[in-house]
PDBML (XML) file of the C-alpha atoms, coordinates in Angstrom:
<?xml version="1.0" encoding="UTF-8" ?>
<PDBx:datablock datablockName="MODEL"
   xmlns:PDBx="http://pdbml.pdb.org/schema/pdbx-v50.xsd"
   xmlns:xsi="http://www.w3.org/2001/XMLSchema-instance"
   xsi:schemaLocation="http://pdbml.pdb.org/schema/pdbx-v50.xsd pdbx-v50.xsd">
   <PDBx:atom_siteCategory>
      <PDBx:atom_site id="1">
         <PDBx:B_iso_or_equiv>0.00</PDBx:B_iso_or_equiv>
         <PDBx:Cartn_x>-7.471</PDBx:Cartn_x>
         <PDBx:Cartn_y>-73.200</PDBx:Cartn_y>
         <PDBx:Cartn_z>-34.641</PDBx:Cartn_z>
         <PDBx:auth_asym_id>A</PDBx:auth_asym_id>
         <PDBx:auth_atom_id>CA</PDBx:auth_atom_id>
         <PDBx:auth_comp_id>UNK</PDBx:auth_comp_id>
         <PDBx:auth_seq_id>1</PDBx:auth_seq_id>
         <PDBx:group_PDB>ATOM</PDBx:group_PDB>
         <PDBx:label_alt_id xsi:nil="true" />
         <PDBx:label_asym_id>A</PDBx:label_asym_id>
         <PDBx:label_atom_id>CA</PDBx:label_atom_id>
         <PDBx:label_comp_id>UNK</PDBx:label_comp_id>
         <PDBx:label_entity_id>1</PDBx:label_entity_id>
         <PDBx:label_seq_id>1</PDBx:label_seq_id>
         <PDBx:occupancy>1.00</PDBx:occupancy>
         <PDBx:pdbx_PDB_model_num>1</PDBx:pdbx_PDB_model_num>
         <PDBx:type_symbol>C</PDBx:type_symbol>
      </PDBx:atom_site>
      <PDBx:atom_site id="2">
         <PDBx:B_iso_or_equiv>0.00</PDBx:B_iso_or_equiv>
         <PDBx:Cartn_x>-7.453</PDBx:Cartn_x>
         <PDBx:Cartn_y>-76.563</PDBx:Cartn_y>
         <PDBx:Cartn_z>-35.702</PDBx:Cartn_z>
         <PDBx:auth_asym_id>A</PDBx:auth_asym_id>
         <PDBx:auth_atom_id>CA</PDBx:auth_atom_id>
         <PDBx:auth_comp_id>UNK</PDBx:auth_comp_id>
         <PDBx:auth_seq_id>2</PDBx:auth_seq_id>
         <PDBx:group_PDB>ATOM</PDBx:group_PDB>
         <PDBx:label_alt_id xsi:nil="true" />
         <PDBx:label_asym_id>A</PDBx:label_asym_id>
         <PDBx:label_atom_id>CA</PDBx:label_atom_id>
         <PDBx:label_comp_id>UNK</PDBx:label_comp_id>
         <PDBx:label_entity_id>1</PDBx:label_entity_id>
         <PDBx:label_seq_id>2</PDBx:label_seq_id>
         <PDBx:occupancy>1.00</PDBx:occupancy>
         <PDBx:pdbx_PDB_model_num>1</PDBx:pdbx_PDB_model_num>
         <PDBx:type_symbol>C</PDBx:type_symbol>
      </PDBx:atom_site>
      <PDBx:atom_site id="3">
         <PDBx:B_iso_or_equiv>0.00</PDBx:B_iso_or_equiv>
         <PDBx:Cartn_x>-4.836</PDBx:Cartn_x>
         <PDBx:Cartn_y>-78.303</PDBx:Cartn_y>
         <PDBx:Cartn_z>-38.493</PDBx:Cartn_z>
         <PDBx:auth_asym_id>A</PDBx:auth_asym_id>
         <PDBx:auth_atom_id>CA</PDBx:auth_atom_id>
         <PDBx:auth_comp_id>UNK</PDBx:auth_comp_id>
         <PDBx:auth_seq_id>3</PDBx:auth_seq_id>
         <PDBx:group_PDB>ATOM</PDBx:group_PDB>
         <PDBx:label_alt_id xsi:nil="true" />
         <PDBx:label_asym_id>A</PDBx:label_asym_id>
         <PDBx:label_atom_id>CA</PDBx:label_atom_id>
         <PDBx:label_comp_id>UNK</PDBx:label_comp_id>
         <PDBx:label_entity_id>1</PDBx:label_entity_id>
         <PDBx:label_seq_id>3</PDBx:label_seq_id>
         <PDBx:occupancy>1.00</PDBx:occupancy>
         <PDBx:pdbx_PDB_model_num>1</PDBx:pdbx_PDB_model_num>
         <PDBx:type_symbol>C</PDBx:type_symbol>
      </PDBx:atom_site>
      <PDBx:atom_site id="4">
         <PDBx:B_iso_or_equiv>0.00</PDBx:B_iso_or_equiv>
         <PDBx:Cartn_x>-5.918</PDBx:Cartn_x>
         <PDBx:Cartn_y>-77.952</PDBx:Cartn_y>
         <PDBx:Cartn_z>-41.813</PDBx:Cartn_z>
         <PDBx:auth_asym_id>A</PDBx:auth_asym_id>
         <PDBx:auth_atom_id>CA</PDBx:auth_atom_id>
         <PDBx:auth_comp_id>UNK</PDBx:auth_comp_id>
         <PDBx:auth_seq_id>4</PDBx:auth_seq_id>
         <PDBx:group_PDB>ATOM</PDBx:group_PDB>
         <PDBx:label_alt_id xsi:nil="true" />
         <PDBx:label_asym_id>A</PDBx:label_asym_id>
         <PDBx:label_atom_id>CA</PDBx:label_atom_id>
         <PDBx:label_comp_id>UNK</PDBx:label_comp_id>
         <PDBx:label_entity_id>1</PDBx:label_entity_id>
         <PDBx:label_seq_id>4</PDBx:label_seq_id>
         <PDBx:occupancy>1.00</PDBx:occupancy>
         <PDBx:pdbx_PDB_model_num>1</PDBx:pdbx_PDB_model_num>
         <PDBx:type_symbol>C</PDBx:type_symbol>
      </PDBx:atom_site>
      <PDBx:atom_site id="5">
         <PDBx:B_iso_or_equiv>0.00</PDBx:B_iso_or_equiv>
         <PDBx:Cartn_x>-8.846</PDBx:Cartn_x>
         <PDBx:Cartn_y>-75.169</PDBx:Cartn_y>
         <PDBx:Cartn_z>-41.113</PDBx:Cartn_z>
         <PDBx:auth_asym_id>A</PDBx:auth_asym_id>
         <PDBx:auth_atom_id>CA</PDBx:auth_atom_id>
         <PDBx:auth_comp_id>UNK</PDBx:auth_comp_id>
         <PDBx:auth_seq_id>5</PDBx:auth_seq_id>
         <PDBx:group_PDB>ATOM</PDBx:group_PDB>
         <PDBx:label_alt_id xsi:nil="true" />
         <PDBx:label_asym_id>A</PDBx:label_asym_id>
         <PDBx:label_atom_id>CA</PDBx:label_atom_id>
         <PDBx:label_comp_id>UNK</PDBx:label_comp_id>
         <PDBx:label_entity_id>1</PDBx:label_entity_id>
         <PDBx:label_seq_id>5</PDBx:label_seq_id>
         <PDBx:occupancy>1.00</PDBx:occupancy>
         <PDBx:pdbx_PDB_model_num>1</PDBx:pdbx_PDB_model_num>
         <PDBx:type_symbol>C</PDBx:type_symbol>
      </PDBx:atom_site>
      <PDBx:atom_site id="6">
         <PDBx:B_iso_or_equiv>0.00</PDBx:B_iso_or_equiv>
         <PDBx:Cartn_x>-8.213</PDBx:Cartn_x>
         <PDBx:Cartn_y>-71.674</PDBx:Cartn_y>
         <PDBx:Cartn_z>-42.989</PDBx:Cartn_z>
         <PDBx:auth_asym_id>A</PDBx:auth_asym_id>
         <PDBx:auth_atom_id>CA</PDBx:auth_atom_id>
         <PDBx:auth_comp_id>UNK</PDBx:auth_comp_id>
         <PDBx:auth_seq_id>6</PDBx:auth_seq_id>
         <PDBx:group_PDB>ATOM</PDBx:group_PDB>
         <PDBx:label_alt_id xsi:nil="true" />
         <PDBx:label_asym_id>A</PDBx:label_asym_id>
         <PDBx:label_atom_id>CA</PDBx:label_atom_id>
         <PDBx:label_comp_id>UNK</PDBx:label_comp_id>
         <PDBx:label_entity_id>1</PDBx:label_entity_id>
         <PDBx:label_seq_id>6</PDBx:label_seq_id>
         <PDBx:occupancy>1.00</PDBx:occupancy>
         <PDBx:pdbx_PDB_model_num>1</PDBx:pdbx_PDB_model_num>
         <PDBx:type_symbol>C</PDBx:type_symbol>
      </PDBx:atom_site>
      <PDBx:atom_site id="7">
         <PDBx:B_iso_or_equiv>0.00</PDBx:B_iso_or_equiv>
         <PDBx:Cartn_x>-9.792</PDBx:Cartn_x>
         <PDBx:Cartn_y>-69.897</PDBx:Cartn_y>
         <PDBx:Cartn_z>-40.046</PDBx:Cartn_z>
         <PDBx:auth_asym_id>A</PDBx:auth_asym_id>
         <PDBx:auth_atom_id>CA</PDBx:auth_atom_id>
         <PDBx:auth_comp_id>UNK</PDBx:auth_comp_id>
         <PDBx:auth_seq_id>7</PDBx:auth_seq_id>
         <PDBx:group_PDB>ATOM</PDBx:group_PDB>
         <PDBx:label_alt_id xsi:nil="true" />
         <PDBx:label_asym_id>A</PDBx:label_asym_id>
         <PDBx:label_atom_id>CA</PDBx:label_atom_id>
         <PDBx:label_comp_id>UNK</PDBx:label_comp_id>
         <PDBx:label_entity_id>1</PDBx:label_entity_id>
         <PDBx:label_seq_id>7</PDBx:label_seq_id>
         <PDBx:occupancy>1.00</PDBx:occupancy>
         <PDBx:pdbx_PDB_model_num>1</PDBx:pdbx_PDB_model_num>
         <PDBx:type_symbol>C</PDBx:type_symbol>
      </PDBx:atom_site>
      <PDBx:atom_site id="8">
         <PDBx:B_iso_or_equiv>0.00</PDBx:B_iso_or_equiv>
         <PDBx:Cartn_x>-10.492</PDBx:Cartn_x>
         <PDBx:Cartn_y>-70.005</PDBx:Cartn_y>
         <PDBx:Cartn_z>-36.256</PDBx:Cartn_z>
         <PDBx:auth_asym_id>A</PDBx:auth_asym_id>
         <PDBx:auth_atom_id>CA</PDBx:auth_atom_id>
         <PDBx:auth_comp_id>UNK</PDBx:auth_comp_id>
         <PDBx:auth_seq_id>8</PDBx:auth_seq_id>
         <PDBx:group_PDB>ATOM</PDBx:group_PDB>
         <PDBx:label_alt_id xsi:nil="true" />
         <PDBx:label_asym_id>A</PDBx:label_asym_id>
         <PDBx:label_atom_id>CA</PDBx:label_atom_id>
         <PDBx:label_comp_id>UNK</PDBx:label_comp_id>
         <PDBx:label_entity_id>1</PDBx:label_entity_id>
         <PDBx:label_seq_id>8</PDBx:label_seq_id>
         <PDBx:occupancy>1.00</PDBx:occupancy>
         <PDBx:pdbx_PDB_model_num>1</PDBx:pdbx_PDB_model_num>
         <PDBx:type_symbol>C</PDBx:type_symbol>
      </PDBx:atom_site>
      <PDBx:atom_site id="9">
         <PDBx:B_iso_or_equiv>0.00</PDBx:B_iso_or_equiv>
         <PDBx:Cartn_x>-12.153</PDBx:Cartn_x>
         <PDBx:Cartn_y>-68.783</PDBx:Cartn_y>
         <PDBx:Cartn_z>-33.682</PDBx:Cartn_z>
         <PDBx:auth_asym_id>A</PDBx:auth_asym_id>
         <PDBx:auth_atom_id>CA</PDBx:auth_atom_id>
         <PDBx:auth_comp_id>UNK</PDBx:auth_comp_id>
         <PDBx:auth_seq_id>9</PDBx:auth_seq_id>
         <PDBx:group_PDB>ATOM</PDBx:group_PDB>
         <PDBx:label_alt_id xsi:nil="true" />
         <PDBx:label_asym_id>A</PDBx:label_asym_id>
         <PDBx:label_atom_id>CA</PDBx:label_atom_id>
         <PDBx:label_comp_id>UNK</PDBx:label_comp_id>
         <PDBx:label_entity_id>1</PDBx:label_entity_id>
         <PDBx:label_seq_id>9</PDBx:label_seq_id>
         <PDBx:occupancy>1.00</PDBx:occupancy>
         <PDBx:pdbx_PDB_model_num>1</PDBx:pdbx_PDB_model_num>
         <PDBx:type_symbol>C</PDBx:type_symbol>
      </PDBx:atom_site>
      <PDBx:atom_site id="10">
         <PDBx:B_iso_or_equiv>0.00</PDBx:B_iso_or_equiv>
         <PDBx:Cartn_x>-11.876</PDBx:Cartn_x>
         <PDBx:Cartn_y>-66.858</PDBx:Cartn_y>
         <PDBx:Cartn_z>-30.368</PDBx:Cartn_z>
         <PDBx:auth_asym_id>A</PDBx:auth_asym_id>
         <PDBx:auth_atom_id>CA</PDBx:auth_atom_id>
         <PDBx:auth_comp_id>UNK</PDBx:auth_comp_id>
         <PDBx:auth_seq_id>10</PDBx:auth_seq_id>
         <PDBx:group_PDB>ATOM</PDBx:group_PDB>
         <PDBx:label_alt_id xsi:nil="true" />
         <PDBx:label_asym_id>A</PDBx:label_asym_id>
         <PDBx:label_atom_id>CA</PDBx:label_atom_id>
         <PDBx:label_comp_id>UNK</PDBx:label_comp_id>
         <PDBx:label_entity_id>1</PDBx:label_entity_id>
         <PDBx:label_seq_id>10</PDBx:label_seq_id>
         <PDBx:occupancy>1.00</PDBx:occupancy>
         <PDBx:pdbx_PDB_model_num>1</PDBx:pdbx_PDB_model_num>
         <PDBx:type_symbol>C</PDBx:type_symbol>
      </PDBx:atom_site>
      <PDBx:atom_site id="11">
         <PDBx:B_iso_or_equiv>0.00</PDBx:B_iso_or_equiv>
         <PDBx:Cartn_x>-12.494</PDBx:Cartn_x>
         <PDBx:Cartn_y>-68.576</PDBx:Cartn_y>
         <PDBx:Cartn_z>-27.048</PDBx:Cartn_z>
         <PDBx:auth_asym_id>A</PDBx:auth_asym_id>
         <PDBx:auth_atom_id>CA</PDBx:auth_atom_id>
         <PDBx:auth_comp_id>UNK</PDBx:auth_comp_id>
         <PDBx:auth_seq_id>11</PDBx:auth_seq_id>
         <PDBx:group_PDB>ATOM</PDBx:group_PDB>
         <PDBx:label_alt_id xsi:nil="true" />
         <PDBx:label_asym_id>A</PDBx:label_asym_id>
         <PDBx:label_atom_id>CA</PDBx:label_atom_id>
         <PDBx:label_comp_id>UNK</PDBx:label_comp_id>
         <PDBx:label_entity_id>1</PDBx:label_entity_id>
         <PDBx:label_seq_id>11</PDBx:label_seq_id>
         <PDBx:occupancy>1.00</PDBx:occupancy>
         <PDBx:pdbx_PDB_model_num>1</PDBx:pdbx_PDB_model_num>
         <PDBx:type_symbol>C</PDBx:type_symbol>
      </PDBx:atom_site>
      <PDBx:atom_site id="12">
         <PDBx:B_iso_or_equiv>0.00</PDBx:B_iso_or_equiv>
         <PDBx:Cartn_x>-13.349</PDBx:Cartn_x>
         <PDBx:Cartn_y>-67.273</PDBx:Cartn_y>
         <PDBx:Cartn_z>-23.560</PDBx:Cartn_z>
         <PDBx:auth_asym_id>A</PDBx:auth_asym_id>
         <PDBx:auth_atom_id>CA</PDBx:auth_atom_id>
         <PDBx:auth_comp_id>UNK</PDBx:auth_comp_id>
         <PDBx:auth_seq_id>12</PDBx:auth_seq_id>
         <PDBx:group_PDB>ATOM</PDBx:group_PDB>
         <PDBx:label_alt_id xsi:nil="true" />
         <PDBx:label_asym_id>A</PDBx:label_asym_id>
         <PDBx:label_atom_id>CA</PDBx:label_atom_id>
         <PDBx:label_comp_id>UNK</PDBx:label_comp_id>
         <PDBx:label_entity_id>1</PDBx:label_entity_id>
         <PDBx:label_seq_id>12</PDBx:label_seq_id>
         <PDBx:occupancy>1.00</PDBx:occupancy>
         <PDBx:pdbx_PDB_model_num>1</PDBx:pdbx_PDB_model_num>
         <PDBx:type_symbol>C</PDBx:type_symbol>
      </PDBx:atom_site>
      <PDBx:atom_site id="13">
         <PDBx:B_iso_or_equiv>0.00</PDBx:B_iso_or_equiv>
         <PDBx:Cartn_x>-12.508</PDBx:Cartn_x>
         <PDBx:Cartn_y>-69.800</PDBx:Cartn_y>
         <PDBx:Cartn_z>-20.639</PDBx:Cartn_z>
         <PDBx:auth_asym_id>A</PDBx:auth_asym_id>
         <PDBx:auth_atom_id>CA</PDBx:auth_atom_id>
         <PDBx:auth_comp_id>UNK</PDBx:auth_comp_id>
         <PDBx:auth_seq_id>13</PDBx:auth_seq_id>
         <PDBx:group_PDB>ATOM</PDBx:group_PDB>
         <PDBx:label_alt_id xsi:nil="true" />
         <PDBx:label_asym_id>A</PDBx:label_asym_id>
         <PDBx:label_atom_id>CA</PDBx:label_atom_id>
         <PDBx:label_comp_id>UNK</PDBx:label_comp_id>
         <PDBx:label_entity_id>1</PDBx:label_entity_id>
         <PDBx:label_seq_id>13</PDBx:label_seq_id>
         <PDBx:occupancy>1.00</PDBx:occupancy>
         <PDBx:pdbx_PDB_model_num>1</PDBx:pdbx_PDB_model_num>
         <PDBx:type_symbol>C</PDBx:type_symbol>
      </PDBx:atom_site>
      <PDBx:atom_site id="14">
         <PDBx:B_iso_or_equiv>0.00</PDBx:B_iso_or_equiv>
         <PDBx:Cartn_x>-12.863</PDBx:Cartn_x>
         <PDBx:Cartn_y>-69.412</PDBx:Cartn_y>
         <PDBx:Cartn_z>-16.841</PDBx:Cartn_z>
         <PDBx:auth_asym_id>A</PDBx:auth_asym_id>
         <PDBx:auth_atom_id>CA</PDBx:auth_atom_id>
         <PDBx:auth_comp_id>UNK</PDBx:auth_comp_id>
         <PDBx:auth_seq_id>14</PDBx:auth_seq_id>
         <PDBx:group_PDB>ATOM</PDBx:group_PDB>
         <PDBx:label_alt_id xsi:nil="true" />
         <PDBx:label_asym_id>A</PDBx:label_asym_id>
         <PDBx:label_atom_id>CA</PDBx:label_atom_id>
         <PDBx:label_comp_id>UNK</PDBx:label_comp_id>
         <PDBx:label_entity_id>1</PDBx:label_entity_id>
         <PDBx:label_seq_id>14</PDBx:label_seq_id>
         <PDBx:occupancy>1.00</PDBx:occupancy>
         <PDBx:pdbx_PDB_model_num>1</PDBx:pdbx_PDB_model_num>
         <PDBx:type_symbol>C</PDBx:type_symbol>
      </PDBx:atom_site>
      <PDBx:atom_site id="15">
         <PDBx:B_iso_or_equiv>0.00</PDBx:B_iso_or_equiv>
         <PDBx:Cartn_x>-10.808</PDBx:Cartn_x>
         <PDBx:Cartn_y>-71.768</PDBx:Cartn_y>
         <PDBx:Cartn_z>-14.502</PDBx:Cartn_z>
         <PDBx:auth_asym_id>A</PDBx:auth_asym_id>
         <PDBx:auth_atom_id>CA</PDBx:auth_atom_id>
         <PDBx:auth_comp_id>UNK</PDBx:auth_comp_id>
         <PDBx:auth_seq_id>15</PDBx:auth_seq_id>
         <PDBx:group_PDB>ATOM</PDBx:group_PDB>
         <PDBx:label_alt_id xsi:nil="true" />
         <PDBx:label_asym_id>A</PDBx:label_asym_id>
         <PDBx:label_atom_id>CA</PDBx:label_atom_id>
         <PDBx:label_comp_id>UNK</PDBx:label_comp_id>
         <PDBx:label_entity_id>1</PDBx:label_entity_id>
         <PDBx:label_seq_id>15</PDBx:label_seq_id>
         <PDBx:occupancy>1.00</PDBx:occupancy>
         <PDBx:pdbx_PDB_model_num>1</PDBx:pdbx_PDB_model_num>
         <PDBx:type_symbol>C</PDBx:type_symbol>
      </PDBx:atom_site>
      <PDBx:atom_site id="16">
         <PDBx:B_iso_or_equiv>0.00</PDBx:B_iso_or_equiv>
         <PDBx:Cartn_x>-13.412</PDBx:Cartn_x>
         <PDBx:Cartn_y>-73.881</PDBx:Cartn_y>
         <PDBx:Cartn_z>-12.101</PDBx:Cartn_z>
         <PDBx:auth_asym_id>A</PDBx:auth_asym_id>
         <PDBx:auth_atom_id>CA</PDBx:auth_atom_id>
         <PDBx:auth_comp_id>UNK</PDBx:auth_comp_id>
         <PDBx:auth_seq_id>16</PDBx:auth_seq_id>
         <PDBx:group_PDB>ATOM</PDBx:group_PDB>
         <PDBx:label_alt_id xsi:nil="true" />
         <PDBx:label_asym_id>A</PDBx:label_asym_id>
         <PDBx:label_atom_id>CA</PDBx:label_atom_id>
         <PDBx:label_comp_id>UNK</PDBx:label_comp_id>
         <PDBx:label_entity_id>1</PDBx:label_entity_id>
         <PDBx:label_seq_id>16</PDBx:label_seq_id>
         <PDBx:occupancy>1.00</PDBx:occupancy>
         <PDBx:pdbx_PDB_model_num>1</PDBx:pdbx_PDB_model_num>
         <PDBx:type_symbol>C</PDBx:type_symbol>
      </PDBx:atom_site>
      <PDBx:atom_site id="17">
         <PDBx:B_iso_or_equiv>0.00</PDBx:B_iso_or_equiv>
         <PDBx:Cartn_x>-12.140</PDBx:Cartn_x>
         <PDBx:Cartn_y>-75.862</PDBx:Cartn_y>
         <PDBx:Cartn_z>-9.432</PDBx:Cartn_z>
         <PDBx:auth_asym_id>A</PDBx:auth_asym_id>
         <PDBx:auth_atom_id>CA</PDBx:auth_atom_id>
         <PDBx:auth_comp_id>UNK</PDBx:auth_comp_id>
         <PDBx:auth_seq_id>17</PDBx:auth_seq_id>
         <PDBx:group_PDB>ATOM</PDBx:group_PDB>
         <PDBx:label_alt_id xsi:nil="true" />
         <PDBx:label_asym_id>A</PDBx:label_asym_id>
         <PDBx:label_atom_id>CA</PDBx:label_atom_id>
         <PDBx:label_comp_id>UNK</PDBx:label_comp_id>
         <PDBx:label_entity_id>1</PDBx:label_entity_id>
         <PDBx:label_seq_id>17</PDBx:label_seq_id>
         <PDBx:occupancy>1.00</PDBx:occupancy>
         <PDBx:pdbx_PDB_model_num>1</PDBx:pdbx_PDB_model_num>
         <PDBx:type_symbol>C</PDBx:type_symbol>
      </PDBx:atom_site>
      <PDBx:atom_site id="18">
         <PDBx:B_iso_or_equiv>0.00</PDBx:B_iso_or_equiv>
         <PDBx:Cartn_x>-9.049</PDBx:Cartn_x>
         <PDBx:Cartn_y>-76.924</PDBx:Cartn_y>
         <PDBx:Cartn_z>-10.304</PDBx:Cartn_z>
         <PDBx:auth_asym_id>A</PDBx:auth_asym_id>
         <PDBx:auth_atom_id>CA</PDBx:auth_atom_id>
         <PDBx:auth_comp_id>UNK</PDBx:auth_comp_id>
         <PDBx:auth_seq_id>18</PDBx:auth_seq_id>
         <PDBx:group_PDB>ATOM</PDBx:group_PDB>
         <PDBx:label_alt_id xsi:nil="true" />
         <PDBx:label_asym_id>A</PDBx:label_asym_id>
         <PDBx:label_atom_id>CA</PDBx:label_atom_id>
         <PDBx:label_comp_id>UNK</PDBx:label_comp_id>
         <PDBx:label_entity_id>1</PDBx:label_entity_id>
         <PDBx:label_seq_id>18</PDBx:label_seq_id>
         <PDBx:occupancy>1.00</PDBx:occupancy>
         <PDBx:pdbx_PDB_model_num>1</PDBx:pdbx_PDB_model_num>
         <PDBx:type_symbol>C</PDBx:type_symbol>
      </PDBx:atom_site>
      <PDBx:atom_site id="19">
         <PDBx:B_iso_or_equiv>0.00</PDBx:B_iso_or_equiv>
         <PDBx:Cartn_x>-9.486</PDBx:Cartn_x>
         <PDBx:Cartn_y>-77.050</PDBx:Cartn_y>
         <PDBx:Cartn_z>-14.494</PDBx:Cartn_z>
         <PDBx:auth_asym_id>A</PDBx:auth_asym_id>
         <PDBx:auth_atom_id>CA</PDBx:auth_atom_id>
         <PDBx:auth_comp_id>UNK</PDBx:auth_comp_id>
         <PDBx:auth_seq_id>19</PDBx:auth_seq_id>
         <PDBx:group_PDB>ATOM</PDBx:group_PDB>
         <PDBx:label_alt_id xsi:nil="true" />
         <PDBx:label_asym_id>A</PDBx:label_asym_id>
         <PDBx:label_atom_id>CA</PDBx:label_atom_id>
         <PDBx:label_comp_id>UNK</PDBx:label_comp_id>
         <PDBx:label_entity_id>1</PDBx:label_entity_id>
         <PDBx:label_seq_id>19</PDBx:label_seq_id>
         <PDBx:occupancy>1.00</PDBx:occupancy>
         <PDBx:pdbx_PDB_model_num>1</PDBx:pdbx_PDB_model_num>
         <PDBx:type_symbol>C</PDBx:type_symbol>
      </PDBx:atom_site>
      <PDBx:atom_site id="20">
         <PDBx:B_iso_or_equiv>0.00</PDBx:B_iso_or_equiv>
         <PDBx:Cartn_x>-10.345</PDBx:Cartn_x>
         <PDBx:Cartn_y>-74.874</PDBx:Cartn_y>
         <PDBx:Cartn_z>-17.069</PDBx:Cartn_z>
         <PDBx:auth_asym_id>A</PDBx:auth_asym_id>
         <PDBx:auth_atom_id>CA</PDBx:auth_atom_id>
         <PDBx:auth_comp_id>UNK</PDBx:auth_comp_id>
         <PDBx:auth_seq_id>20</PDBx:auth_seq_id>
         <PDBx:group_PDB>ATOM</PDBx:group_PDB>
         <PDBx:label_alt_id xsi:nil="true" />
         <PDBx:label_asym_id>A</PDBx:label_asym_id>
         <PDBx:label_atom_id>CA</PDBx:label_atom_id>
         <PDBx:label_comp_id>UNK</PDBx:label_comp_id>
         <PDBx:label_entity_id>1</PDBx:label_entity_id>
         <PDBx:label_seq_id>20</PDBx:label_seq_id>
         <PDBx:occupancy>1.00</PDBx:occupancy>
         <PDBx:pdbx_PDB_model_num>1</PDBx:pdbx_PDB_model_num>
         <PDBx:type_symbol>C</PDBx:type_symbol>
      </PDBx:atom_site>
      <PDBx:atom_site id="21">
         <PDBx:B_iso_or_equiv>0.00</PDBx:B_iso_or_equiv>
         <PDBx:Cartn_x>-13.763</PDBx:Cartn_x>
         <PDBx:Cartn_y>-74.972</PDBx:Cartn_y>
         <PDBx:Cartn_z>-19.286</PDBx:Cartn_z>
         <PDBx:auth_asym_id>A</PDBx:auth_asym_id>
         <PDBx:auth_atom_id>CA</PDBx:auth_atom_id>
         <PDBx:auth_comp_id>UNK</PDBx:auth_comp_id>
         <PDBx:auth_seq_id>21</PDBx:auth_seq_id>
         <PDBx:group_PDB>ATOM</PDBx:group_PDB>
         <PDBx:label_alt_id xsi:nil="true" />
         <PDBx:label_asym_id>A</PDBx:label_asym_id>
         <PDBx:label_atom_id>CA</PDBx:label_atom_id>
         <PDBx:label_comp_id>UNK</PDBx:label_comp_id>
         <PDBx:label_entity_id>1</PDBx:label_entity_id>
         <PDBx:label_seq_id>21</PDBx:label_seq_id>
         <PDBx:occupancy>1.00</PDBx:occupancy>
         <PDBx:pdbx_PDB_model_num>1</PDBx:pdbx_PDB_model_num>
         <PDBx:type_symbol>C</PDBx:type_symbol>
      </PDBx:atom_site>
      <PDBx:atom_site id="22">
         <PDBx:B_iso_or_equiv>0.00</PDBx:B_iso_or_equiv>
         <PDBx:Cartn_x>-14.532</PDBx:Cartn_x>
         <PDBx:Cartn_y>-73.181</PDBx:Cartn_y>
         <PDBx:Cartn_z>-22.748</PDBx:Cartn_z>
         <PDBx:auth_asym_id>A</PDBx:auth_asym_id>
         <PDBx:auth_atom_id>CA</PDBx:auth_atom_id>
         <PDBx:auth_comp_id>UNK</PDBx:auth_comp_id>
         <PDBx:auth_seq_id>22</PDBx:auth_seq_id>
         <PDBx:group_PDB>ATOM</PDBx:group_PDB>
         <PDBx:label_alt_id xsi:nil="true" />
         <PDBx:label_asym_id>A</PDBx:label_asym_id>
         <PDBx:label_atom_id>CA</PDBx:label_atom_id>
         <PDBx:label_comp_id>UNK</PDBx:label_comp_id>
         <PDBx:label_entity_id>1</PDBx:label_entity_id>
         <PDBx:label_seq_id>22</PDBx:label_seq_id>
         <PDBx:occupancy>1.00</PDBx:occupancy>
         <PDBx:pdbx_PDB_model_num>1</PDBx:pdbx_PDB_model_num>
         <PDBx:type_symbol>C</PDBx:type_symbol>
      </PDBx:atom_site>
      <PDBx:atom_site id="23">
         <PDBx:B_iso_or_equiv>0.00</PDBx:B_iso_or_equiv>
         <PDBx:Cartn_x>-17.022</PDBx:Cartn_x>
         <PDBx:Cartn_y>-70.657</PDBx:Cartn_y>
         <PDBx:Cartn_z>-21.581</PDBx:Cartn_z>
         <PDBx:auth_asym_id>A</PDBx:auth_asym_id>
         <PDBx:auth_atom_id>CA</PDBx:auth_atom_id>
         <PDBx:auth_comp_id>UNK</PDBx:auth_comp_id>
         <PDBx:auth_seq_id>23</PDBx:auth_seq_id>
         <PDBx:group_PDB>ATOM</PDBx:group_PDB>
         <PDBx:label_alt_id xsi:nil="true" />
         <PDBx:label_asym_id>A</PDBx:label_asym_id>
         <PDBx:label_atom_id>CA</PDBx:label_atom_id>
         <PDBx:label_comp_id>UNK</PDBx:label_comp_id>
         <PDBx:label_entity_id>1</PDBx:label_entity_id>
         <PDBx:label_seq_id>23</PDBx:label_seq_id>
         <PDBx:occupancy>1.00</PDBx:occupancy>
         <PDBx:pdbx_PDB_model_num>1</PDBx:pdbx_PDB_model_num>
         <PDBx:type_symbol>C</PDBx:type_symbol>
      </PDBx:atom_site>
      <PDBx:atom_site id="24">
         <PDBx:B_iso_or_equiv>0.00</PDBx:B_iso_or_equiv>
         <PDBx:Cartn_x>-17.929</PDBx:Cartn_x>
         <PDBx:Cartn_y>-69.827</PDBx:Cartn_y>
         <PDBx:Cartn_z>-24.895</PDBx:Cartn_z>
         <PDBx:auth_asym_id>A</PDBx:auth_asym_id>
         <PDBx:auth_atom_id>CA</PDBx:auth_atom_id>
         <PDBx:auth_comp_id>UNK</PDBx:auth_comp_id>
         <PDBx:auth_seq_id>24</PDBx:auth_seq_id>
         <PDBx:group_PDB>ATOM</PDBx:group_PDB>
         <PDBx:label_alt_id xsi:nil="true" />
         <PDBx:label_asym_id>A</PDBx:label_asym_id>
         <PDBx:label_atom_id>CA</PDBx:label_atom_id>
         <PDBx:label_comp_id>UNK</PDBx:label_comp_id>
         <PDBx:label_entity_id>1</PDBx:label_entity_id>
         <PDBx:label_seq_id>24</PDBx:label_seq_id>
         <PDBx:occupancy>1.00</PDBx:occupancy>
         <PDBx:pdbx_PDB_model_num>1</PDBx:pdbx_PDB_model_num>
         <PDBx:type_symbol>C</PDBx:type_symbol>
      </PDBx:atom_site>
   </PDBx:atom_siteCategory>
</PDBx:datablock>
């Protein structure tokens, strides 16, 4: 969720190498 939005939204996120991405 972001500062000043009403709503957010779920995230998936798999760790690659040494990070982690937003799947989706």
């Amino acid at each position: 969720k972001f500062t000043g939005e009403i709503a957010g939204a779920w995230l998936l996120a798999a760790k690659v190498n040494d990070g982690w991405v937003i799947v989706q």
